[in-house]
Protein backbone atom coordinates (compact mmCIF):
# COMPACT_ATOMS: atom_id res chain seq x y z
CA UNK A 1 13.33 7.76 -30.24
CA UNK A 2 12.15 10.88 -31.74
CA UNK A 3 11.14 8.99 -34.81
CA UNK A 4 8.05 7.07 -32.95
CA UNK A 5 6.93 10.52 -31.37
CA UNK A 6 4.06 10.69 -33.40
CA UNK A 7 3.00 7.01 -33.22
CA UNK A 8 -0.43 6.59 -32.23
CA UNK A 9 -1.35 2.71 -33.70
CA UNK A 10 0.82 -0.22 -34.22
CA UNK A 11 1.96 -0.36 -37.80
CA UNK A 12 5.05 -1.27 -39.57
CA UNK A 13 6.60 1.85 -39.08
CA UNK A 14 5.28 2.09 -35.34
CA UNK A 15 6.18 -1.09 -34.04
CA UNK A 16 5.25 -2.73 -30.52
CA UNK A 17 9.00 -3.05 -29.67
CA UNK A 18 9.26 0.39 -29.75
CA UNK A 19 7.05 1.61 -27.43
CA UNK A 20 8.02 2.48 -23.68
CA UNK A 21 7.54 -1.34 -22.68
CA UNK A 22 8.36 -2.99 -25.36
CA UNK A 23 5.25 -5.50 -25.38
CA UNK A 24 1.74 -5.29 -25.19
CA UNK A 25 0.27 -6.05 -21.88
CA UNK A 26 -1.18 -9.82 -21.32
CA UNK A 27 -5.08 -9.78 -21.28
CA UNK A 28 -5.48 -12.27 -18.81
CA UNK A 29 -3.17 -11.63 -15.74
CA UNK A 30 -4.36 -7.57 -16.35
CA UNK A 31 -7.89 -8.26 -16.22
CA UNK A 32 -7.78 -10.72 -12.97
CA UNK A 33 -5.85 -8.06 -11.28
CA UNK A 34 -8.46 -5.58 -12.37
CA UNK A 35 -11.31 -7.69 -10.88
CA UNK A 36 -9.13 -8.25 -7.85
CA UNK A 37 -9.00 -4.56 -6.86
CA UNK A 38 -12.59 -4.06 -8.35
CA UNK A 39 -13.84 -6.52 -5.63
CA UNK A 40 -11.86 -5.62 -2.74
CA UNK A 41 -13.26 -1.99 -3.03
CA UNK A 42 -16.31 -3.39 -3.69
CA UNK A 43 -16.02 -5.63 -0.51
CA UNK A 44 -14.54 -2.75 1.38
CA UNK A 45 -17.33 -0.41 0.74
CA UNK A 46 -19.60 -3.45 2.75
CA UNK A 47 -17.66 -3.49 5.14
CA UNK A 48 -17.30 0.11 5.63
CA UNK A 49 -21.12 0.38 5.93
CA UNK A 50 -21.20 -2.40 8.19
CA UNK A 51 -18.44 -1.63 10.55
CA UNK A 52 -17.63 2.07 10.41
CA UNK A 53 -13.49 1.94 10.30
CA UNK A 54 -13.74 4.77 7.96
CA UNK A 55 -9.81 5.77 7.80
CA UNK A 56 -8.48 2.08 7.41
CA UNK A 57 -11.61 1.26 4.53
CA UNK A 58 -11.33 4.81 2.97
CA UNK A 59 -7.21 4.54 2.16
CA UNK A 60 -8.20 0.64 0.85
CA UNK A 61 -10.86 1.63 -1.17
CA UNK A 62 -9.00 4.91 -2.51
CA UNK A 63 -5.83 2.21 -3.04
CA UNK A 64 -7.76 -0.36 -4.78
CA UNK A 65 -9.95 1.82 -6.86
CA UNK A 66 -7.12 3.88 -8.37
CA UNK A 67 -5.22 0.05 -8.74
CA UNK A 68 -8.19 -0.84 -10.56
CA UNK A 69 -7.93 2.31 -12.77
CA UNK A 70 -4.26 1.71 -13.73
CA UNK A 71 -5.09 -1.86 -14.68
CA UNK A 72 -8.22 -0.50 -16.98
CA UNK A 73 -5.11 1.93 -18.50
CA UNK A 74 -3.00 -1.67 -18.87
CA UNK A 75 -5.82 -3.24 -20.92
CA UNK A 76 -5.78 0.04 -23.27
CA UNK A 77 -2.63 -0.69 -24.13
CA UNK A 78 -3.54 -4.85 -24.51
CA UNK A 79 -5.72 -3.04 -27.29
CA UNK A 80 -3.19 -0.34 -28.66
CA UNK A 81 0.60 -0.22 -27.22
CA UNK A 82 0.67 3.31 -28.30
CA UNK A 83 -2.13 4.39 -26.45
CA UNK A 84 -1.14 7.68 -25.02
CA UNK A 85 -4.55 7.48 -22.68
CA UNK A 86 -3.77 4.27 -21.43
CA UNK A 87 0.05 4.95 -20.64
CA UNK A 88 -1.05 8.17 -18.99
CA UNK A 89 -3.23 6.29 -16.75
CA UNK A 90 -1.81 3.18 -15.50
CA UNK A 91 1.49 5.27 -14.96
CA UNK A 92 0.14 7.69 -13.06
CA UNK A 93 -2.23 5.60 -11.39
CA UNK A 94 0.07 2.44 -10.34
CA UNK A 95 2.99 4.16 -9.07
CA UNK A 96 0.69 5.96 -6.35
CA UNK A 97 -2.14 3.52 -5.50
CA UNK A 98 0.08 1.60 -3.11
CA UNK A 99 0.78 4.44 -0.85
CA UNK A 100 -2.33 4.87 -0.21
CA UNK A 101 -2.76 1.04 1.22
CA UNK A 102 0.22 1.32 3.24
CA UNK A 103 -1.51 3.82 4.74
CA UNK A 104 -3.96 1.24 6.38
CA UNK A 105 -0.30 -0.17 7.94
CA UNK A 106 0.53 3.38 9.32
CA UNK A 107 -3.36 3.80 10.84
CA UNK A 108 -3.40 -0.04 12.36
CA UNK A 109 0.00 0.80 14.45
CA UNK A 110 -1.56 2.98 17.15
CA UNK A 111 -4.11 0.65 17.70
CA UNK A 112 -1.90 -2.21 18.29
CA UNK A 113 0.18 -0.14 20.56
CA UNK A 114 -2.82 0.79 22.55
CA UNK A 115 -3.56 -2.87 22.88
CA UNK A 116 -0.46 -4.41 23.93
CA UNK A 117 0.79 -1.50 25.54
CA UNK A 118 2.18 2.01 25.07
CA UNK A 119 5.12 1.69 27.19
CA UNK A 120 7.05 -0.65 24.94
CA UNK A 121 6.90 1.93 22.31
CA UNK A 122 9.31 4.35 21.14
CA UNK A 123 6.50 7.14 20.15
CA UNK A 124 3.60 7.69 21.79
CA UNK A 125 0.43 6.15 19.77
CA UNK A 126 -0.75 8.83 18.12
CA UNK A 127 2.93 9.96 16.44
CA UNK A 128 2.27 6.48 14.32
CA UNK A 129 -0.53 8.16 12.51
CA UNK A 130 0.82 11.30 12.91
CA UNK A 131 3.94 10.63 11.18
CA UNK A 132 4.17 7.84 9.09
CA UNK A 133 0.57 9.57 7.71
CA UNK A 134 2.26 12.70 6.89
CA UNK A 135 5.47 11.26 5.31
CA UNK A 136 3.06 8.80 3.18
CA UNK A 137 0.90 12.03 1.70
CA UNK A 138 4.62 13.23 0.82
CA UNK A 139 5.24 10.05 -1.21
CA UNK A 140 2.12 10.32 -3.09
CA UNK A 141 2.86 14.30 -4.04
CA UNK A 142 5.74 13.55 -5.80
CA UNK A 143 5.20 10.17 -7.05
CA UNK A 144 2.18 11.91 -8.32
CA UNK A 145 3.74 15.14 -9.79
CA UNK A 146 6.58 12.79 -11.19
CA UNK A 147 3.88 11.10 -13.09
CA UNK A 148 2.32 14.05 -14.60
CA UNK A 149 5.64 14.86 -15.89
CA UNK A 150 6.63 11.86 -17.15
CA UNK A 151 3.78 11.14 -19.61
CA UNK A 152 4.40 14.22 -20.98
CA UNK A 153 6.05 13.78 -25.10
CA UNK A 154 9.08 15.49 -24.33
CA UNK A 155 11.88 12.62 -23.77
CA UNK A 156 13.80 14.92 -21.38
CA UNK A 157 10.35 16.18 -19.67
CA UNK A 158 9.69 12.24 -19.05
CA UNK A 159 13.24 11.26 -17.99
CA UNK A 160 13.02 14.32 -15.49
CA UNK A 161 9.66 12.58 -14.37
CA UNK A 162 11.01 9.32 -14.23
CA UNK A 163 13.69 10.90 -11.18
CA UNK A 164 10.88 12.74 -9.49
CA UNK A 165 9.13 9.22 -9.02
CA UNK A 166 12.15 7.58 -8.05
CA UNK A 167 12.81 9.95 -5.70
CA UNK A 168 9.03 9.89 -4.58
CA UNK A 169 9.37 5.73 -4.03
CA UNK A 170 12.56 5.84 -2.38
CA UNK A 171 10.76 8.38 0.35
CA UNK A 172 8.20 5.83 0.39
CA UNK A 173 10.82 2.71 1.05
CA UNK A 174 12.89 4.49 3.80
CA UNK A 175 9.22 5.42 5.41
CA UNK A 176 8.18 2.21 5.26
CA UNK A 177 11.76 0.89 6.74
CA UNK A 178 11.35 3.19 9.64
CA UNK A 179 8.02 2.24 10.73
CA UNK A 180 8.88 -1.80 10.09
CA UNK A 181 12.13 -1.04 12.64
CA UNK A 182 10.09 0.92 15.64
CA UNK A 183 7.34 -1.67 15.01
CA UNK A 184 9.70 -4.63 15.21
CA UNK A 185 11.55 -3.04 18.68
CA UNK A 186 8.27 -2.38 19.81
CA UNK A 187 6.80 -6.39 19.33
CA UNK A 188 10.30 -7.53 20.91
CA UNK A 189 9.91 -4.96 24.18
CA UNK A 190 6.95 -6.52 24.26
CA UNK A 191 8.26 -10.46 24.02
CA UNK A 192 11.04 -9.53 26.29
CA UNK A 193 8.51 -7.99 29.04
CA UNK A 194 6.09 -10.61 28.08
CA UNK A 195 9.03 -13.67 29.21
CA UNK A 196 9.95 -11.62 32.10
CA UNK A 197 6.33 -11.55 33.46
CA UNK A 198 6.67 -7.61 33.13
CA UNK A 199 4.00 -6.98 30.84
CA UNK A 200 1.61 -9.64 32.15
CA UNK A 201 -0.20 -6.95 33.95
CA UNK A 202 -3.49 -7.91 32.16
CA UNK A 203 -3.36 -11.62 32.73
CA UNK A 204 -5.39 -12.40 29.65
CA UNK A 205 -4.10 -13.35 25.85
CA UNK A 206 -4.50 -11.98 22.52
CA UNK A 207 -7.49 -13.51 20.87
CA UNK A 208 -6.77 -16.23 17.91
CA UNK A 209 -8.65 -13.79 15.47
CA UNK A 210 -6.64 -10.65 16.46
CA UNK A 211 -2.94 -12.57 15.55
CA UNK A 212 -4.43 -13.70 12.09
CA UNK A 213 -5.19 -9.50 11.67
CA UNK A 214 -1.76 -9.03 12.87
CA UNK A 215 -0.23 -11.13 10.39
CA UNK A 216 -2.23 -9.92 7.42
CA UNK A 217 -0.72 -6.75 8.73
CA UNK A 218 2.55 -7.96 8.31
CA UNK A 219 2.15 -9.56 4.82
CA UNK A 220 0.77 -6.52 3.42
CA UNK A 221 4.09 -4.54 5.08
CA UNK A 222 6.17 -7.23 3.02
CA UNK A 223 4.63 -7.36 -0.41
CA UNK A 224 4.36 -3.44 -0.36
CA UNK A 225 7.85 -2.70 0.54
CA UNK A 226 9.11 -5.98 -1.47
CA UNK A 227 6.81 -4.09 -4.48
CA UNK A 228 8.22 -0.31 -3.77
CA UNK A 229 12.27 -1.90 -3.91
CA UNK A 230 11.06 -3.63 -7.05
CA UNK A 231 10.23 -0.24 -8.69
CA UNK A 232 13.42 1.24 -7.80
CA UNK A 233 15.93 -0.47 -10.51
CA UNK A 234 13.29 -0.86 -12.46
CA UNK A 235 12.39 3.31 -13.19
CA UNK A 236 16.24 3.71 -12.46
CA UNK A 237 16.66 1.62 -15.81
CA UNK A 238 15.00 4.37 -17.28
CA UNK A 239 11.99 4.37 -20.18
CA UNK A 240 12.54 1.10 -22.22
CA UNK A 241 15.15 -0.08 -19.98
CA UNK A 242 15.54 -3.86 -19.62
CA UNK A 243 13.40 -3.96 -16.45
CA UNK A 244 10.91 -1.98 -17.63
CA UNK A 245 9.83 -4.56 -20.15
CA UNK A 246 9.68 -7.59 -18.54
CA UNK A 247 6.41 -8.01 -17.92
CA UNK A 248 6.19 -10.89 -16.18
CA UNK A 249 8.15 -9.50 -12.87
CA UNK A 250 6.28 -6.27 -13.26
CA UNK A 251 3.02 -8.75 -12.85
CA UNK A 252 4.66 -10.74 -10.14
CA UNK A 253 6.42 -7.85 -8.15
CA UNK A 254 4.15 -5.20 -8.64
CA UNK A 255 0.86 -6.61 -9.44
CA UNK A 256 0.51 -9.80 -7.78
CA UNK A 257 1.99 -7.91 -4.31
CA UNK A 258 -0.23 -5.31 -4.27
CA UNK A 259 -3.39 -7.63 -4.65
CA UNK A 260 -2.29 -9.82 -2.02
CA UNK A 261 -1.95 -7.02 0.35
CA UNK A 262 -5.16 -5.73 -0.25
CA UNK A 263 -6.72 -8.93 -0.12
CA UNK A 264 -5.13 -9.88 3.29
CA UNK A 265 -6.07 -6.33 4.50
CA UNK A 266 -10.19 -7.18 3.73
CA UNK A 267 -9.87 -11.09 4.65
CA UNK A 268 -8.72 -10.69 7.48
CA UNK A 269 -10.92 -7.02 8.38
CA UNK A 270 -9.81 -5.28 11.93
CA UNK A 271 -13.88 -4.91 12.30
CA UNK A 272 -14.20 -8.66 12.59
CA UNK A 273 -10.56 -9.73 13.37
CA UNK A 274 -9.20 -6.60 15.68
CA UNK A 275 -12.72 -4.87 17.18
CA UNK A 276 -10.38 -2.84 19.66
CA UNK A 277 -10.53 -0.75 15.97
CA UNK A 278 -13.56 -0.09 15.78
CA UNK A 279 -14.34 3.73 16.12
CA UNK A 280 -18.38 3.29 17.99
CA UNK A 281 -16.62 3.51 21.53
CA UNK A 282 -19.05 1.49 24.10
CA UNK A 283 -19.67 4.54 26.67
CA UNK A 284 -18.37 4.82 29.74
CA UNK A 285 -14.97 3.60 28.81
CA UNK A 286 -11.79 5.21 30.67
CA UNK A 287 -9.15 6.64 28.57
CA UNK A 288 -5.94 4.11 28.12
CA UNK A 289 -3.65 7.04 29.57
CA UNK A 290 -2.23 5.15 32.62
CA UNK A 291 -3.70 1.89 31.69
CA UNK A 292 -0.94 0.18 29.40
CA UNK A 293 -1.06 -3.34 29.38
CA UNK A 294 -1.28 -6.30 27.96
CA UNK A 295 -4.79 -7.36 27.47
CA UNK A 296 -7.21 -10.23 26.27
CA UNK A 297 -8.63 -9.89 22.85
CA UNK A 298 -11.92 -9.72 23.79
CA UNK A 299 -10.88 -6.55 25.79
CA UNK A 300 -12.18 -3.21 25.12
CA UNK A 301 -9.67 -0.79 24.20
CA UNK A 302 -10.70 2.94 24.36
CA UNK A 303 -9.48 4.94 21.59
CA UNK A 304 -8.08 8.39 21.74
């Protein structure tokens, strides 16, 4: 709509309906998701200093912080739909703040491997990291790059933008895909072995506190990946597609699934919930080569 290009203020002849959503974002639901990823960075800097997980906290309070950014962009545009600043950032900043806390998913998997045992996995512990890590930086590039393309005022420049971010997400959902299926044969090697008395080997049980960790684990898998499919139809629509400016799923499948991840990832906090996490080794302790098992959760699990 070439005739808008130069729209910089809602007026008659720039009207709200014709900017790239179509509305003016909601004050309310934009600020509590602001404050939600204000305090969960704010919590996870606490427990950070208290704890010492630095790559699971870092990635969360990287995630949550640039979240927090793209919502402050979202309440620019509250103020002024044409606000090129505020488009700029919360496109730039929402489509690749998520990566980064599925990153926390990628870094937990080792750890749980280690503690229920490397033998019912299909890679050795440290190709979790290793890989999923290195395809998730590869999701943020070009999400990222698509974003600095997209915001640009040339409608071809930004529809060329739009692809590179589709592109970037649907890296991002096959990643996540992959991991959730070698994670998922891994837990039912385990049940299997577990049934069969095969992987009783340790004799003890997984603490109550570490299966509440593992299941905020899994709920932030869900709403990320339920979040990233969201944004696939939606940026396929294209700018001011029919998607694109309805709000209210955009809060719901975007918003509201992002928070609860994050939240779940610093409720339930590996340093209180999972300790076998913690990096501050005690000394002494052997290496798990050769010592895969199942194990109590009040176990000590030496990390390689």
């Amino acid at each position: 709509m070439a005739q808008f290009i130069n729209c910089t203020s809602v007026s008659p002849t720039c009207p709200i309906s014709a900017t790239a959503y179509g509305y003016a974002p909601t004050l309310a639901p934009n600020a509590a998701l602001l404050t939600v990823f204000i305090l969960v960075a704010l919590s996870q800097i606490y427990l950070l200093t208290r704890y010492r997980l630095y790559s699971y906290s870092l990635v969360i309070i990287a995630g949550s912080a640039i979240e927090a950014v793209g919502y402050i962009g979202k309440l620019l545009l509250h103020d002024n739909a044409w606000s090129e600043k505020g488009l700029r950032i919360q496109i730039i900043c929402l489509i690749v703040a998520p990566s980064l806390l599925a990153a926390a998913i990628y870094l937990t998997l080792k750890h749980l491997v280690l503690h229920f045992g490397s033998r019912y996995s299909r890679l050795a512990p440290k190709w979790y990291t290793w890989i999923f890590i290195g395809c998730d930086f590869i999701s943020i590039v070009v999400q990222a790059l698509g974003g600095a393309v997209a915001v640009r005022h040339d409608k071809e420049q930004a529809e060329k933008g739009n692809k590179i971010m589709i592109a970037g997400i649907a890296f991002q959902v096959i990643t996540m895909i992959i991991c959730g299926g070698l994670a998922g044969e891994f837990m039912w090697r385990l049940r299997r072995a577990t049934r069969t008395g095969a992987g009783a080997e340790g004799g003890g049980r997984t603490s109550s506190k570490a299966m509440l960790f593992f299941g905020a684990i899994v709920v932030g898998y869900v709403t990320i990946l339920v979040r990233c499919i969201y944004r696939l139809p939606e940026m396929a629509g294209g700018w001011g597609g029919e998607l694109m400016r309805n709000e209210a799923e955009f809060l719901v499948l975007d918003g509201l699934m992002v928070a609860v991840a994050a939240v779940a990832f610093t409720v339930f906090y590996p340093g209180i919930f999972f300790p076998e996490m913690r990096q501050n080794k005690p000394k002494g302790s052997r290496s798990s080569a050769g010592h895969d098992r199942v194990v109590s959760g009040t176990d000590k699990i030496p990390l390689r």
